[in-house]
PDB file of N, CA and C in Angstrom:
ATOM      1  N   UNK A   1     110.371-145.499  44.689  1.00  0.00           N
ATOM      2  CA  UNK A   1     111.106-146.609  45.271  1.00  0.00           C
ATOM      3  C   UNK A   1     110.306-147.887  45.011  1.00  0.00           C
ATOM      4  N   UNK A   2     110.752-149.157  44.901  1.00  0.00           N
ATOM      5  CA  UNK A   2     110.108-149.939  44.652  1.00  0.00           C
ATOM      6  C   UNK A   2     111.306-151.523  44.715  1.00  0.00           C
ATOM      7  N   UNK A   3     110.659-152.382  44.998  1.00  0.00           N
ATOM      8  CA  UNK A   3     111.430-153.706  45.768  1.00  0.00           C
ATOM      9  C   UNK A   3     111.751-154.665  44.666  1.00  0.00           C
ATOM     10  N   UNK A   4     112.734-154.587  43.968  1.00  0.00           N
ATOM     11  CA  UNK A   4     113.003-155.652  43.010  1.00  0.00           C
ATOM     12  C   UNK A   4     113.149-157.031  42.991  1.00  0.00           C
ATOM     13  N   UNK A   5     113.562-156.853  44.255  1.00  0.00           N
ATOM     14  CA  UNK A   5     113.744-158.372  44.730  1.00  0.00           C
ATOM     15  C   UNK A   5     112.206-159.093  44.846  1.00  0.00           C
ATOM     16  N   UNK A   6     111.522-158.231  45.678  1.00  0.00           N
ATOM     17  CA  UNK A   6     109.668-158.701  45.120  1.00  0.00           C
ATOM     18  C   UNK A   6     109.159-158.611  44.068  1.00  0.00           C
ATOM     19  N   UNK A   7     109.913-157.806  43.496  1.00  0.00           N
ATOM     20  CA  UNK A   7     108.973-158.061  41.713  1.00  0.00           C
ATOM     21  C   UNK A   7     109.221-159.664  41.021  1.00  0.00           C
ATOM     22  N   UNK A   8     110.722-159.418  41.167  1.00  0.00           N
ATOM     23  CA  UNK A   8     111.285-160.343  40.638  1.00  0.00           C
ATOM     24  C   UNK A   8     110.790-162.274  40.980  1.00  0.00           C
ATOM     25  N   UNK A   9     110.578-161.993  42.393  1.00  0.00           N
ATOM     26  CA  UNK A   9     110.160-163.337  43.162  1.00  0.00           C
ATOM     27  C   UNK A   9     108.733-163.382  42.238  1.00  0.00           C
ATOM     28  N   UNK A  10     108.192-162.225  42.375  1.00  0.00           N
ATOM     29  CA  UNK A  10     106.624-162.521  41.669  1.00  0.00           C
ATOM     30  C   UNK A  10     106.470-162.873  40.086  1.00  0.00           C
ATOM     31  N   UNK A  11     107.632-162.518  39.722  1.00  0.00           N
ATOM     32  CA  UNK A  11     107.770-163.050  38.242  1.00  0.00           C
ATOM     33  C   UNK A  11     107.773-164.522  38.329  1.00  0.00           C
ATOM     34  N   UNK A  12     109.099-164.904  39.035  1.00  0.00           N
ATOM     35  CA  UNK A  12     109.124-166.265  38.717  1.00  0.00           C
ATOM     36  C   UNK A  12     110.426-166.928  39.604  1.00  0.00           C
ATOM     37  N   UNK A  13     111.351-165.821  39.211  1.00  0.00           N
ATOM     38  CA  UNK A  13     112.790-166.086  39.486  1.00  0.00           C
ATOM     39  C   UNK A  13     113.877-164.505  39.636  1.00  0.00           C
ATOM     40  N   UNK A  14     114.016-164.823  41.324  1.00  0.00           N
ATOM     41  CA  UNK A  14     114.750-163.768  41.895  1.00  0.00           C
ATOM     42  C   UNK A  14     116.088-163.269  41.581  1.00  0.00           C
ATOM     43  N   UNK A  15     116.763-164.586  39.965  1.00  0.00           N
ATOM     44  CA  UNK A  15     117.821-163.998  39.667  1.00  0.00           C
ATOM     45  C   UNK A  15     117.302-162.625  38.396  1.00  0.00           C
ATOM     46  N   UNK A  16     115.884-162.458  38.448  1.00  0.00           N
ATOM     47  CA  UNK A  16     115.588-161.196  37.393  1.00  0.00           C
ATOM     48  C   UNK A  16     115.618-160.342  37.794  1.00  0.00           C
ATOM     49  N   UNK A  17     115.773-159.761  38.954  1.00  0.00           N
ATOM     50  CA  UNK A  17     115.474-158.068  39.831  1.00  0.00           C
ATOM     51  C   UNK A  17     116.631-157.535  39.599  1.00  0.00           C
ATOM     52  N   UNK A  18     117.636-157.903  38.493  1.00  0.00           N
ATOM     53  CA  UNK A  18     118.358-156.870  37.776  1.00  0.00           C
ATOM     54  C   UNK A  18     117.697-156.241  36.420  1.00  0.00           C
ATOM     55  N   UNK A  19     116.725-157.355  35.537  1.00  0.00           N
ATOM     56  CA  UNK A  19     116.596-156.779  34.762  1.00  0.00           C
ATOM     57  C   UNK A  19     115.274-155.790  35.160  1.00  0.00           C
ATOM     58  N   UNK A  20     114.457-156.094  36.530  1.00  0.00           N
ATOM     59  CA  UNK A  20     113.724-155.379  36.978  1.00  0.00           C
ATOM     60  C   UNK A  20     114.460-153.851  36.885  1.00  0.00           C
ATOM     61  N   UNK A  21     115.622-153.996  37.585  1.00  0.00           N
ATOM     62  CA  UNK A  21     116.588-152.539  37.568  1.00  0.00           C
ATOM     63  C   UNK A  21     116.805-151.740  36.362  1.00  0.00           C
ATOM     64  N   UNK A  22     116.933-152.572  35.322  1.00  0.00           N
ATOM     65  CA  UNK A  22     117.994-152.064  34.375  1.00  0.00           C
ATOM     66  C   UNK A  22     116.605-151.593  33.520  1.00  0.00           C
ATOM     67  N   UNK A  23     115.032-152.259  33.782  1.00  0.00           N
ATOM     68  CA  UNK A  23     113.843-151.749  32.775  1.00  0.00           C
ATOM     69  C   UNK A  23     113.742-150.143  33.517  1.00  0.00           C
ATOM     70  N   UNK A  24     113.671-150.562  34.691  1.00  0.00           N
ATOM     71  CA  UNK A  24     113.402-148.902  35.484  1.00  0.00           C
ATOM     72  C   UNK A  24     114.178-147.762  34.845  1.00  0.00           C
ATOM     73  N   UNK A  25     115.767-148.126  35.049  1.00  0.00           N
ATOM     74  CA  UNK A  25     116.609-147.257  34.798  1.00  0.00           C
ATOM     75  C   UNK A  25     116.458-147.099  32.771  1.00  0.00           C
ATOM     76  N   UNK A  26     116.134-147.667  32.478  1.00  0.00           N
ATOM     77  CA  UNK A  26     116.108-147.478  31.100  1.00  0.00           C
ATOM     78  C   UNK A  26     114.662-146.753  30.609  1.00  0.00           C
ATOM     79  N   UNK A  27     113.695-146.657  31.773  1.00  0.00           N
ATOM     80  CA  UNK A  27     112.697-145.377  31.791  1.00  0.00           C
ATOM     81  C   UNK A  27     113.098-144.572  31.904  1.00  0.00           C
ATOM     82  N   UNK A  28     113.539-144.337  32.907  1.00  0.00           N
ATOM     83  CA  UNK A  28     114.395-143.429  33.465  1.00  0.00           C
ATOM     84  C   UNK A  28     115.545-142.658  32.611  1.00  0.00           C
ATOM     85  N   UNK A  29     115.877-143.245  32.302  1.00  0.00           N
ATOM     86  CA  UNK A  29     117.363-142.121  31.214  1.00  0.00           C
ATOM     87  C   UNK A  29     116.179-141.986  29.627  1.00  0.00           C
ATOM     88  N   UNK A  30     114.999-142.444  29.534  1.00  0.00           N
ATOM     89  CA  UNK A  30     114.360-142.116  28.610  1.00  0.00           C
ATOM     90  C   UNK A  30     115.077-142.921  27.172  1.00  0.00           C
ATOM     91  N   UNK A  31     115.556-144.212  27.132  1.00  0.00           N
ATOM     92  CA  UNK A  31     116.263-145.215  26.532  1.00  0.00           C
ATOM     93  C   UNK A  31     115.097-146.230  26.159  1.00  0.00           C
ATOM     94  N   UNK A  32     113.850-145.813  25.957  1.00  0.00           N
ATOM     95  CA  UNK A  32     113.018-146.974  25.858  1.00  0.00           C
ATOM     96  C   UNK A  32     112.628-147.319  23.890  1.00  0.00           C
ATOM     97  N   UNK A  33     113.478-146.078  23.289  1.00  0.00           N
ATOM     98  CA  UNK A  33     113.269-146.783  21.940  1.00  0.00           C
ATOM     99  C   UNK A  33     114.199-147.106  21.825  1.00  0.00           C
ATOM    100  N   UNK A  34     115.229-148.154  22.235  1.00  0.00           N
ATOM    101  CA  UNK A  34     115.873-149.067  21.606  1.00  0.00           C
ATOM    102  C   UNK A  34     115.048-150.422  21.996  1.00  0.00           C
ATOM    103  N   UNK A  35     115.913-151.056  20.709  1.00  0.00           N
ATOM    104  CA  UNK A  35     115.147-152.932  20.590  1.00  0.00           C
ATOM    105  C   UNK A  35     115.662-153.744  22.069  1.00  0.00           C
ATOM    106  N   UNK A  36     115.673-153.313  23.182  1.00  0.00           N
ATOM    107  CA  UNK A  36     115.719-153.859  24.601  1.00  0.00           C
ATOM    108  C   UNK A  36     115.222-155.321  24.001  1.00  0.00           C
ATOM    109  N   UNK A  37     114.345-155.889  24.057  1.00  0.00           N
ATOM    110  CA  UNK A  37     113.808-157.241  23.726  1.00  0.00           C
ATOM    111  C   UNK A  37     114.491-158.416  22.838  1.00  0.00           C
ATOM    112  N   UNK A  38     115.482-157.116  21.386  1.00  0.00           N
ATOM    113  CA  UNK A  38     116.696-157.719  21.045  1.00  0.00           C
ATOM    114  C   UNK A  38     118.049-158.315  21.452  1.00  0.00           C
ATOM    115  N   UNK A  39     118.001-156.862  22.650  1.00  0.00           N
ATOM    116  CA  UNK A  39     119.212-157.012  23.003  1.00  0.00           C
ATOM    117  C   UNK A  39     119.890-157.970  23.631  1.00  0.00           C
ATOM    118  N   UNK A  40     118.181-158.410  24.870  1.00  0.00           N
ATOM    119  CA  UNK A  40     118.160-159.593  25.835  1.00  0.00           C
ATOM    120  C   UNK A  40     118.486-160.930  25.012  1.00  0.00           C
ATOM    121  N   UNK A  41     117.639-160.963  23.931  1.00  0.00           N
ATOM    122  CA  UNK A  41     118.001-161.816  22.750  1.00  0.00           C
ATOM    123  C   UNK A  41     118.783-162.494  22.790  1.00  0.00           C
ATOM    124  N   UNK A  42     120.401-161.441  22.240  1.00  0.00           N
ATOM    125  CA  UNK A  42     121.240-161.344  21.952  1.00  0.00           C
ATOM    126  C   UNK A  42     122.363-162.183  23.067  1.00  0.00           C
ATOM    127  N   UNK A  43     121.750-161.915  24.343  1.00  0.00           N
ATOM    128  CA  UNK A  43     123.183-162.029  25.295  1.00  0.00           C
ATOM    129  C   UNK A  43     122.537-163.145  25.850  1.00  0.00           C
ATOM    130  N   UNK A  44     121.576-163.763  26.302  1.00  0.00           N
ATOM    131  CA  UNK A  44     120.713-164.784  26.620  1.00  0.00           C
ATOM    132  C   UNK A  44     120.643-165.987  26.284  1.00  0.00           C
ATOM    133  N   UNK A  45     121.317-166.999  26.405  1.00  0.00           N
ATOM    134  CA  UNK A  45     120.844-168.177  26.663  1.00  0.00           C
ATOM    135  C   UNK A  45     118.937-167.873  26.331  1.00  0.00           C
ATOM    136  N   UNK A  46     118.572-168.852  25.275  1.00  0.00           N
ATOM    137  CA  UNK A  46     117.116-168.705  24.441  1.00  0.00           C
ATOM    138  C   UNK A  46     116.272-169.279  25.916  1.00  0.00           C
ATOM    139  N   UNK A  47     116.491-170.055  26.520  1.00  0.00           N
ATOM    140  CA  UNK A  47     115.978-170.730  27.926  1.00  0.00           C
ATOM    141  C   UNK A  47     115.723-169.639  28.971  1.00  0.00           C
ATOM    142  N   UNK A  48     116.481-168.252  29.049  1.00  0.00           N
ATOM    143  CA  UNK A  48     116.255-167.171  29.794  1.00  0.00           C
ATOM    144  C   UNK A  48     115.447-166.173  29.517  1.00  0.00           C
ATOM    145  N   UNK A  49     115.787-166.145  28.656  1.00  0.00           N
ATOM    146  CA  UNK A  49     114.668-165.065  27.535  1.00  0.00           C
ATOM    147  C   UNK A  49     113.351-164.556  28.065  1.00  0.00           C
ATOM    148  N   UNK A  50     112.453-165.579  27.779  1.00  0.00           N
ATOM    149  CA  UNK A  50     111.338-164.985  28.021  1.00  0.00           C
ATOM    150  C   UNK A  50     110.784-164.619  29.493  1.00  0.00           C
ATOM    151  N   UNK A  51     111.660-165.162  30.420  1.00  0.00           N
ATOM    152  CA  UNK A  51     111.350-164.070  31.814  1.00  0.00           C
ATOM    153  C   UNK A  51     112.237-163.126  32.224  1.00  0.00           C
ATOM    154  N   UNK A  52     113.342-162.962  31.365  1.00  0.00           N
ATOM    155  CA  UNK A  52     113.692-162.120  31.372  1.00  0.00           C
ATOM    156  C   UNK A  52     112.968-160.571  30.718  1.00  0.00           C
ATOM    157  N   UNK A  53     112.377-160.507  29.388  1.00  0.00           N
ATOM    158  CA  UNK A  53     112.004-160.328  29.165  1.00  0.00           C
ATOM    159  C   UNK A  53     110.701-159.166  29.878  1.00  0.00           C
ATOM    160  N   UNK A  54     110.016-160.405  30.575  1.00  0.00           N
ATOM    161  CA  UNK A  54     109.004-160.150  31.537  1.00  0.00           C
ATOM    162  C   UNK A  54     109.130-159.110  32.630  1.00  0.00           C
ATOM    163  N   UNK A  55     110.469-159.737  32.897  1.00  0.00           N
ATOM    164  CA  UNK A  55     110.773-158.687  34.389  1.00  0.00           C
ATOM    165  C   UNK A  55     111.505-157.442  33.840  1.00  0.00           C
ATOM    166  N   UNK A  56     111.785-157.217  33.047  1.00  0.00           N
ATOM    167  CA  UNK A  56     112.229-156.235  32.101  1.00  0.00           C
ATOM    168  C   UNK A  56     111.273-155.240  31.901  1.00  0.00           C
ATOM    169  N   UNK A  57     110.181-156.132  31.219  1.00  0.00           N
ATOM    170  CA  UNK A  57     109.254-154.826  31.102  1.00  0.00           C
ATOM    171  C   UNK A  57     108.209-154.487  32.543  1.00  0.00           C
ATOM    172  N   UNK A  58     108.354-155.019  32.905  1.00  0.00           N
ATOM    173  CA  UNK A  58     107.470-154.682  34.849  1.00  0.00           C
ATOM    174  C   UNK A  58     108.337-154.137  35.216  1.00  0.00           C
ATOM    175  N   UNK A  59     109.658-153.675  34.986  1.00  0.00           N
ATOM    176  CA  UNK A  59     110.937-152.541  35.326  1.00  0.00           C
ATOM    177  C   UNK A  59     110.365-150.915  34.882  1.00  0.00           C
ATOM    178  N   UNK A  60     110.373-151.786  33.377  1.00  0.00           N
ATOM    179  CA  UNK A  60     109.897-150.649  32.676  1.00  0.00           C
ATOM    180  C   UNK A  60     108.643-149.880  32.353  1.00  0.00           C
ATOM    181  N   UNK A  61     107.472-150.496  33.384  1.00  0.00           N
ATOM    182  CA  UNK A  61     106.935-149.668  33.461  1.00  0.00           C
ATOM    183  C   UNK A  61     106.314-149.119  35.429  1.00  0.00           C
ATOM    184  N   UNK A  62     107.461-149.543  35.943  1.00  0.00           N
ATOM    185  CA  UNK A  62     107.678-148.675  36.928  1.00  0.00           C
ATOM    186  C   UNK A  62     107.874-147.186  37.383  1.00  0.00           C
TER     187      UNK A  62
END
């Protein structure tokens, strides 16, 4: 178990404790060789990116 909403605040910005979620769960289903870092890329506004990013991988290695 673990508090996303505190990870996320400690990143930077509490709208990330989804991607906090979605790094966990993507340990979790064992999904960690895909290009995740692309993907965020991809759907992201370039201004979001890199804390997204961040809180992504502090998901992922939860």
């Amino acid at each position: 178990m673990f508090n996303a909403a505190k990870i996320a605040e400690d990143v930077g910005n509490i709208k990330t404790q989804n991607m906090v979620i979605l790094g966990a769960l993507v340990k979790s289903l064992g999904l960690e060789n895909l290009d995740w870092d692309g993907v965020i890329k991809d759907v992201l506004p370039e201004k979001l990116v890199d804390i997204n990013i961040k809180a992504f991988k502090i998901g992922l290695s939860i």
